[in-house]
PDB file of N, CA and C in Angstrom:
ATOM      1  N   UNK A   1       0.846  -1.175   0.000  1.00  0.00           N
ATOM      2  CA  UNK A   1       0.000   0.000   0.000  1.00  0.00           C
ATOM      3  C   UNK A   1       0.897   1.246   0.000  1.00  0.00           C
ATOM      4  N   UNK A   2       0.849   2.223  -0.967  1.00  0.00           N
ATOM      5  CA  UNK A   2       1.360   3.634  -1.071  1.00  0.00           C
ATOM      6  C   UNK A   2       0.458   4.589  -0.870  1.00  0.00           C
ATOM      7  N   UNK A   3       1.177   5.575   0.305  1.00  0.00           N
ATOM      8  CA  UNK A   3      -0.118   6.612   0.955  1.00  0.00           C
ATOM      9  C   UNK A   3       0.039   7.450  -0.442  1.00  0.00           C
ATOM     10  N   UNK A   4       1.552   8.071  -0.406  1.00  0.00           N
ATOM     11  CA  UNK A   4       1.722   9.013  -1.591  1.00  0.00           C
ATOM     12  C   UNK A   4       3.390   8.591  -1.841  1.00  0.00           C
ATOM     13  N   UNK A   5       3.300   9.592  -3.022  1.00  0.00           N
ATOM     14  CA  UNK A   5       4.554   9.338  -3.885  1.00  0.00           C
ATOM     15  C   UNK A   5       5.266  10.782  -4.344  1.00  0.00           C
ATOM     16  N   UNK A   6       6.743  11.001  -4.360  1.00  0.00           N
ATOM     17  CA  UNK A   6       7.128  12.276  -4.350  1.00  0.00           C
ATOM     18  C   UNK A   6       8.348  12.335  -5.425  1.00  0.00           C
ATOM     19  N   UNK A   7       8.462  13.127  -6.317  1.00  0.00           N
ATOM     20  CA  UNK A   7       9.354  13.236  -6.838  1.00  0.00           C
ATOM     21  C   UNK A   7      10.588  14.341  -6.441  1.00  0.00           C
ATOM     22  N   UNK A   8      10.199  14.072  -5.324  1.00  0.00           N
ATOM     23  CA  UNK A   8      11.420  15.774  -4.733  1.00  0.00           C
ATOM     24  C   UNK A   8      11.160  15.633  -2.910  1.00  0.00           C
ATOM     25  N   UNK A   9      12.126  16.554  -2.523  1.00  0.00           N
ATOM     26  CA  UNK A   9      11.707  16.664  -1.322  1.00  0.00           C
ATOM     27  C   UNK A   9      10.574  17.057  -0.543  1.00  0.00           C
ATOM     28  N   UNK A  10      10.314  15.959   0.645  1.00  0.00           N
ATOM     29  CA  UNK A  10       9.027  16.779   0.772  1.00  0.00           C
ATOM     30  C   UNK A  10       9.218  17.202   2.446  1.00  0.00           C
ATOM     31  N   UNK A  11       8.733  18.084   3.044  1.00  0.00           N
ATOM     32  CA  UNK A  11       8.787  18.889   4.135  1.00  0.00           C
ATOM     33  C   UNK A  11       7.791  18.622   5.284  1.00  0.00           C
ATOM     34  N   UNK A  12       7.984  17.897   6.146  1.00  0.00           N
ATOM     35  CA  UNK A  12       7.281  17.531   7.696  1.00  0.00           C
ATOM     36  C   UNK A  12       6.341  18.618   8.261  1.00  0.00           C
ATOM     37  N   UNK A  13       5.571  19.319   8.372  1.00  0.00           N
ATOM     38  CA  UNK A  13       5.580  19.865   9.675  1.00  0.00           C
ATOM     39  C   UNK A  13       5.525  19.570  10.566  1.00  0.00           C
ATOM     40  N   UNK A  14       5.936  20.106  11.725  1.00  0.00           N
ATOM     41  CA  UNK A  14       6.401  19.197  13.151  1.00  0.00           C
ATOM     42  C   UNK A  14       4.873  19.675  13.982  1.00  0.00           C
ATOM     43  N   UNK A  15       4.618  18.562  15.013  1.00  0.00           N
ATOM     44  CA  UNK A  15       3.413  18.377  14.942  1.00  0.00           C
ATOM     45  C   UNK A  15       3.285  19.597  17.001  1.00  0.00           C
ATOM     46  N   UNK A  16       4.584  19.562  17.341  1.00  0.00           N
ATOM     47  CA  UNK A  16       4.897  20.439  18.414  1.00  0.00           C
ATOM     48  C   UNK A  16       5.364  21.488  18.204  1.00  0.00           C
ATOM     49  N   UNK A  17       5.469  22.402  19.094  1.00  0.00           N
ATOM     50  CA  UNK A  17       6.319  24.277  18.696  1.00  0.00           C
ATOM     51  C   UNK A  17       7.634  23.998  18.797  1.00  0.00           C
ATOM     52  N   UNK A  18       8.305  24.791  17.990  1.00  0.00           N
ATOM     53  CA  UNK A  18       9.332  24.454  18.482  1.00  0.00           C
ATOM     54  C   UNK A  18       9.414  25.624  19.780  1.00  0.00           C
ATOM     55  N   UNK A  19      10.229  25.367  21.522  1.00  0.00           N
ATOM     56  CA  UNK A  19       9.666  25.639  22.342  1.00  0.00           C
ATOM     57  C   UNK A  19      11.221  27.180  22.834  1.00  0.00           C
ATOM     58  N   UNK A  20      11.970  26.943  21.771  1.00  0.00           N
ATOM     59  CA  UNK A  20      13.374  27.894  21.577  1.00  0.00           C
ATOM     60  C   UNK A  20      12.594  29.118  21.794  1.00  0.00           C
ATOM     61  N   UNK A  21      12.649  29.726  23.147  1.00  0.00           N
ATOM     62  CA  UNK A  21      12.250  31.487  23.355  1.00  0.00           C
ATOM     63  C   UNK A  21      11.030  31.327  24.273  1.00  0.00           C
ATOM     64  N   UNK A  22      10.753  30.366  24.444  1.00  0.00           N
ATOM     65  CA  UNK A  22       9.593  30.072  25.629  1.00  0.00           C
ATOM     66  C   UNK A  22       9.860  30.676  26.846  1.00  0.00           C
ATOM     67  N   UNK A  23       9.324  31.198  27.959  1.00  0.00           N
ATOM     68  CA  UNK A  23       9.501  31.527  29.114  1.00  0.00           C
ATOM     69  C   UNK A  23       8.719  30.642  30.033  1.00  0.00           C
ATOM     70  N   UNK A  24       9.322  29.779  30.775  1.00  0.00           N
ATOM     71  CA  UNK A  24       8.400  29.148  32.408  1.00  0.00           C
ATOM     72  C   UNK A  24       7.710  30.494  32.666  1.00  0.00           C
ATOM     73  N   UNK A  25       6.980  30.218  33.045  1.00  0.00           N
ATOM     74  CA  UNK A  25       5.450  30.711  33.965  1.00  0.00           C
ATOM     75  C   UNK A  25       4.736  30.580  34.964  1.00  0.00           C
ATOM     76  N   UNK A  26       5.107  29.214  35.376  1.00  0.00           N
ATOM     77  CA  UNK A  26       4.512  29.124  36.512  1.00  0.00           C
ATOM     78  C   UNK A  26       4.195  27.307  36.405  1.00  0.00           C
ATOM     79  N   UNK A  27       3.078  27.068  37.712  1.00  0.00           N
ATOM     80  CA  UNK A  27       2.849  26.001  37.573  1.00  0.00           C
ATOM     81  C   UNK A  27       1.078  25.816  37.083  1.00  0.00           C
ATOM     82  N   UNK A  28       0.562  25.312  36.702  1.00  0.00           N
ATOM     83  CA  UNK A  28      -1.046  25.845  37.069  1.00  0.00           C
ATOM     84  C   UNK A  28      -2.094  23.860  36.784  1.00  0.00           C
ATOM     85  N   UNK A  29      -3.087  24.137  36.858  1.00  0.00           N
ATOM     86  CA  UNK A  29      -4.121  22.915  36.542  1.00  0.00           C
ATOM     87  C   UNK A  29      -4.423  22.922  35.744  1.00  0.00           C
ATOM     88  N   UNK A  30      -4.609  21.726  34.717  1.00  0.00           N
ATOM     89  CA  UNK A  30      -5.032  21.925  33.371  1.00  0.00           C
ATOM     90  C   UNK A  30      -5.850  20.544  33.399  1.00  0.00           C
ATOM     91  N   UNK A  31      -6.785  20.485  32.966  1.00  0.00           N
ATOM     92  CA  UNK A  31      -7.988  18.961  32.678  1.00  0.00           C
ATOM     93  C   UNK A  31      -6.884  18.190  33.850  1.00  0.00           C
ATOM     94  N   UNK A  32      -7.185  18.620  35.358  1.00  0.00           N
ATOM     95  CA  UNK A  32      -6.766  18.137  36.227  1.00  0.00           C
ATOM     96  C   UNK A  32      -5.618  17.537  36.333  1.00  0.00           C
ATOM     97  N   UNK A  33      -4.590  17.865  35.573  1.00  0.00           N
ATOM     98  CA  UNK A  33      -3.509  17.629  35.684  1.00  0.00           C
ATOM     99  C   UNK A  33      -2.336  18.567  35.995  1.00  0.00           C
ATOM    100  N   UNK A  34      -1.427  18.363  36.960  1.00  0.00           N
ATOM    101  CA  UNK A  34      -1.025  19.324  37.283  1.00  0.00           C
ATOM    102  C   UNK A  34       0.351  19.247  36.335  1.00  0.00           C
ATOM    103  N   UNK A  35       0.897  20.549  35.657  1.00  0.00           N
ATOM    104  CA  UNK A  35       1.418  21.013  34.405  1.00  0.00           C
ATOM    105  C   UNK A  35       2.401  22.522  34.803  1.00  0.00           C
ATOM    106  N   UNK A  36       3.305  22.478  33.787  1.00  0.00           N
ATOM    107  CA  UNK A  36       4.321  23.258  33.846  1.00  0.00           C
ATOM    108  C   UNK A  36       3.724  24.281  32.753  1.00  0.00           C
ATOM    109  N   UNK A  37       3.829  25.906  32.821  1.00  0.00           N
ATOM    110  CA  UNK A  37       3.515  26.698  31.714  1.00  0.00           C
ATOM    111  C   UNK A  37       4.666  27.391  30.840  1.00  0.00           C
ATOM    112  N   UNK A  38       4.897  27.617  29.933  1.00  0.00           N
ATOM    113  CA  UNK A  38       5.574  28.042  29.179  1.00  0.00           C
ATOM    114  C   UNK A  38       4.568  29.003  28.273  1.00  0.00           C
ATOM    115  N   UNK A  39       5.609  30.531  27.791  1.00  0.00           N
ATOM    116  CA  UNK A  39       4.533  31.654  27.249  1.00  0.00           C
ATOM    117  C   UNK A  39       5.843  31.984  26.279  1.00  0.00           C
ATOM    118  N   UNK A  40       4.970  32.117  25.197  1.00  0.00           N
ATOM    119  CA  UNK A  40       6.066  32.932  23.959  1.00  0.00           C
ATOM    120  C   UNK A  40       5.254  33.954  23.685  1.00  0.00           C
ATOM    121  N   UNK A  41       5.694  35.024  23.244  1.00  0.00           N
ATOM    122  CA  UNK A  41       4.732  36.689  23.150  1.00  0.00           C
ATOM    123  C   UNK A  41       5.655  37.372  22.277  1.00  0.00           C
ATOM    124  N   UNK A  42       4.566  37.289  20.461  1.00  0.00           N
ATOM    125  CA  UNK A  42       5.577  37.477  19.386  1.00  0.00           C
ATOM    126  C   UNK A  42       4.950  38.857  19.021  1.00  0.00           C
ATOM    127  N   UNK A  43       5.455  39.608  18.520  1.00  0.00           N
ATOM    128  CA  UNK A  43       4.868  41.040  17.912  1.00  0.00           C
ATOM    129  C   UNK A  43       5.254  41.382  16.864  1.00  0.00           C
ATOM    130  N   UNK A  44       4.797  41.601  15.738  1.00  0.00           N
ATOM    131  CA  UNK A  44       4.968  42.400  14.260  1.00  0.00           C
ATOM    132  C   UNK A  44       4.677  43.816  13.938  1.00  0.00           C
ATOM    133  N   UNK A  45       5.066  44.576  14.145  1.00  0.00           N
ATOM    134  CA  UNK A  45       4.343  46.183  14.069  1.00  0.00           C
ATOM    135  C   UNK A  45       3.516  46.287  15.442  1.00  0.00           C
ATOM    136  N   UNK A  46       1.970  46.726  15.348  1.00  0.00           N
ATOM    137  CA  UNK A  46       1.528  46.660  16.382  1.00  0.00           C
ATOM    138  C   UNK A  46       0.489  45.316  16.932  1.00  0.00           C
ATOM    139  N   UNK A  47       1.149  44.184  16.575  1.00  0.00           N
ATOM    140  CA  UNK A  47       0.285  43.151  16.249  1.00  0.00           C
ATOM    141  C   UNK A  47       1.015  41.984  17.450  1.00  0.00           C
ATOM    142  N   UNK A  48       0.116  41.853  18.326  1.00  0.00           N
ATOM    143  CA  UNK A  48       1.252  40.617  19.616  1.00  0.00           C
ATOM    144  C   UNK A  48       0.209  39.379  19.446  1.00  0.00           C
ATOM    145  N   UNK A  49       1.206  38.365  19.524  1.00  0.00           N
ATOM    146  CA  UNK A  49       0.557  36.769  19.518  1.00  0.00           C
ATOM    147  C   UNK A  49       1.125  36.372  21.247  1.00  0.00           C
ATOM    148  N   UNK A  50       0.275  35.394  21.407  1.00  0.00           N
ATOM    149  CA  UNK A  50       0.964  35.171  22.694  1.00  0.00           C
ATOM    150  C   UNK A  50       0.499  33.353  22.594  1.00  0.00           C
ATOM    151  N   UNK A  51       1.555  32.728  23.121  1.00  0.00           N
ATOM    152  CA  UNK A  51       1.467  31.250  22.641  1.00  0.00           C
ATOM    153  C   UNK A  51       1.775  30.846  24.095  1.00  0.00           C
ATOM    154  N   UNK A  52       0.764  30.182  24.648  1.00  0.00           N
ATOM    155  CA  UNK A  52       0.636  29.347  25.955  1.00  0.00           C
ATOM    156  C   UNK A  52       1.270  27.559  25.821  1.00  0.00           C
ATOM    157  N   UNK A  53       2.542  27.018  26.251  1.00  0.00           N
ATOM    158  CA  UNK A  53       2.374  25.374  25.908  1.00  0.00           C
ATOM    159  C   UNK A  53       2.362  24.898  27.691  1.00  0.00           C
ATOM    160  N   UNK A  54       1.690  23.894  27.784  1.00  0.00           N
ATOM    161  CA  UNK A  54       1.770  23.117  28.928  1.00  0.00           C
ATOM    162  C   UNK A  54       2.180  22.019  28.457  1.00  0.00           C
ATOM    163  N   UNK A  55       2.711  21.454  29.950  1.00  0.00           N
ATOM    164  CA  UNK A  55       3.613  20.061  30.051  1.00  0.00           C
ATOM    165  C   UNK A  55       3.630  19.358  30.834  1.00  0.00           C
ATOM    166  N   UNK A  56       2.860  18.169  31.619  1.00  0.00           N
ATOM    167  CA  UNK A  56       2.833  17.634  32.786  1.00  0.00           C
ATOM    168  C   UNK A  56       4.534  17.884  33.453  1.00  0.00           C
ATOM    169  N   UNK A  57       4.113  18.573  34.735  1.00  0.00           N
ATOM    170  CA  UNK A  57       4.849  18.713  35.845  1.00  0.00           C
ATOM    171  C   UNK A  57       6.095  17.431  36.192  1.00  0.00           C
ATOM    172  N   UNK A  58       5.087  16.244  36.219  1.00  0.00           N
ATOM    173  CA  UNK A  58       6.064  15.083  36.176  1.00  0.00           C
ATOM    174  C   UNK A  58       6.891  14.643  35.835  1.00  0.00           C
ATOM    175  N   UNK A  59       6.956  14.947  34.146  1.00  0.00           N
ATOM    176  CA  UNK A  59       8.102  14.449  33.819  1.00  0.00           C
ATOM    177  C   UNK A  59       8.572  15.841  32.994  1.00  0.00           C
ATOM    178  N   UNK A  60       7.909  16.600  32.663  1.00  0.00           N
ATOM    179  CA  UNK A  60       8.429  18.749  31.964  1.00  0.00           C
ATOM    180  C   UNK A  60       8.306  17.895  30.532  1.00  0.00           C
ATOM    181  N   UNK A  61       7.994  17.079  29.801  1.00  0.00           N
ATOM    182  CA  UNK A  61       8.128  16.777  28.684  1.00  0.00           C
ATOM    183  C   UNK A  61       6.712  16.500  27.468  1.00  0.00           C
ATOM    184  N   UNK A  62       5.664  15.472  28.630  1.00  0.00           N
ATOM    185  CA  UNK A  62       4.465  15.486  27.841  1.00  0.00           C
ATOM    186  C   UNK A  62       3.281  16.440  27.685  1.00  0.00           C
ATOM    187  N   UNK A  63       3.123  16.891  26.676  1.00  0.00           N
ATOM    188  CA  UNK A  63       2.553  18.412  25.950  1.00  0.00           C
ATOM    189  C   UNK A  63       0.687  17.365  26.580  1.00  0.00           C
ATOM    190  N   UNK A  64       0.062  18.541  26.966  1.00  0.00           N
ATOM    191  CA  UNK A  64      -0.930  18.761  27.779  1.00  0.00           C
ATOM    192  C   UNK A  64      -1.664  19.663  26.806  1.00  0.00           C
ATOM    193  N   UNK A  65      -1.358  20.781  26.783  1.00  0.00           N
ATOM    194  CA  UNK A  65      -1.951  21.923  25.655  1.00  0.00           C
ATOM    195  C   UNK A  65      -1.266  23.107  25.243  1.00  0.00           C
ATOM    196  N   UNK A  66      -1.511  23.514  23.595  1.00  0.00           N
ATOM    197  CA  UNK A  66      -0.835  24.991  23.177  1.00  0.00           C
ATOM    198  C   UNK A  66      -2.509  25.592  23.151  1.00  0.00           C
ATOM    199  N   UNK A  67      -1.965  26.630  23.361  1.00  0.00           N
ATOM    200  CA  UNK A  67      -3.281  27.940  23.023  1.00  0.00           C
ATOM    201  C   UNK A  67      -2.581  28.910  22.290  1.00  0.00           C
ATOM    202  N   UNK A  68      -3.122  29.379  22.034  1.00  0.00           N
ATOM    203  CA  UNK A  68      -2.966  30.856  20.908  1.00  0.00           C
ATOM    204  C   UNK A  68      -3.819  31.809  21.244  1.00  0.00           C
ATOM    205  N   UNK A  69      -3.512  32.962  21.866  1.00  0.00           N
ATOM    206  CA  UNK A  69      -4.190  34.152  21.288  1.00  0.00           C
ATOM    207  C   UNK A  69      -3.759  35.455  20.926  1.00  0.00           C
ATOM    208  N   UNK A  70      -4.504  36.046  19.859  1.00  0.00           N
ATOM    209  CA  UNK A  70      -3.320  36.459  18.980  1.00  0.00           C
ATOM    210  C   UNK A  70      -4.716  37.451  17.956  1.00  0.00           C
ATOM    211  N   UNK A  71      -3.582  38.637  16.851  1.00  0.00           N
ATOM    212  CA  UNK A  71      -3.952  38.791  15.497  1.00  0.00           C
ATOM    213  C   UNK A  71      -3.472  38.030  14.513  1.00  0.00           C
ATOM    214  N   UNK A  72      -3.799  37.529  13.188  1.00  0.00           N
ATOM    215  CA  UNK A  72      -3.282  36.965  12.334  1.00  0.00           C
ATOM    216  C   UNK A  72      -2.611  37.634  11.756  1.00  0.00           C
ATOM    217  N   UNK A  73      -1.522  37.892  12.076  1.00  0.00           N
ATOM    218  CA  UNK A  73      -0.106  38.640  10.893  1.00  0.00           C
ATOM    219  C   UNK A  73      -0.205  38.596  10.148  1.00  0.00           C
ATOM    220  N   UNK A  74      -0.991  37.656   8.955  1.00  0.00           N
ATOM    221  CA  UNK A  74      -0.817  38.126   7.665  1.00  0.00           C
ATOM    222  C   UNK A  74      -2.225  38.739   7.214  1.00  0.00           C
ATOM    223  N   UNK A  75      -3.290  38.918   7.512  1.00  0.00           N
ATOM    224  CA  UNK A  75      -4.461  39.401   7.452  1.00  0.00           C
ATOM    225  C   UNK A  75      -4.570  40.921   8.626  1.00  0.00           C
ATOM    226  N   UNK A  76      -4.814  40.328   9.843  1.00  0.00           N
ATOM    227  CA  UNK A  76      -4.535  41.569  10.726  1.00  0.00           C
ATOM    228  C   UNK A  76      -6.323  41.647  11.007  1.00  0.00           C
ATOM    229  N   UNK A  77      -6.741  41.469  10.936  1.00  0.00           N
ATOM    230  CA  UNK A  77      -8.052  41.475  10.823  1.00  0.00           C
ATOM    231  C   UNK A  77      -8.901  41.551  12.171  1.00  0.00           C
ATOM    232  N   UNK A  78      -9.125  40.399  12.931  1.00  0.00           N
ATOM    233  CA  UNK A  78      -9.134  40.222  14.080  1.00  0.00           C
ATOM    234  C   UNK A  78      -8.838  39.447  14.968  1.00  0.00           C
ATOM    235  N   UNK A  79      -8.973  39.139  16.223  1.00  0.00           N
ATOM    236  CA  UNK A  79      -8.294  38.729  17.322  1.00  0.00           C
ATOM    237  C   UNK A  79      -8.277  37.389  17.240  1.00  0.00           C
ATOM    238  N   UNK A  80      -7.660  35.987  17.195  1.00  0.00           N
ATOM    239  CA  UNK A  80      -8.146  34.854  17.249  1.00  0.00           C
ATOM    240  C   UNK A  80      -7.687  34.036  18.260  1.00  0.00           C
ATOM    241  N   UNK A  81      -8.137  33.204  18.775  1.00  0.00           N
ATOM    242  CA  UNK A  81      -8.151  32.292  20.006  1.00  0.00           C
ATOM    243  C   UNK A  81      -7.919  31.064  19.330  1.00  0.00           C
ATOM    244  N   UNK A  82      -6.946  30.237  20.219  1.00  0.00           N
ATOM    245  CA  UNK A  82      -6.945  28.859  19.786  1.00  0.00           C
ATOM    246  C   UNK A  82      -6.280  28.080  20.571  1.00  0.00           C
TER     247      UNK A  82
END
């Protein structure tokens, strides 16, 4: 069985942030698990994203949740949550 077929390179996206520029935050509860926070807070002109990742406390490694909230930099339009 062939999913697909490529005549050239083809490019991953990685399915985590990469987490280079993150700041700890604190500790907090997340779907009852207790989790490590990390905050990245990006800005383009007058435009700031702010990227939330959690990580169970236990071991600082298994991803719990990213959020986003933010403008879309390339539109600018309005505020989006995620």
């Amino acid at each position: 069985m062939t999913c697909f077929t490529s005549n050239g390179s083809v490019s991953v996206t990685p399915l985590l942030p990469d987490t280079t520029g993150y700041q700890f935050t604190g500790n907090a509860l997340v779907n009852g698990q207790t989790v490590n926070q990390y905050q990245l807070v990006t800005s383009q002109g007058n435009k700031t994203a702010t990227y939330n990742f959690s990580v169970l406390a236990s071991d600082n490694y298994t991803p719990v949740q990213l959020s986003f909230l933010g403008r879309d930099l390339v539109l600018g339009s309005h505020t989006d949550s995620a």
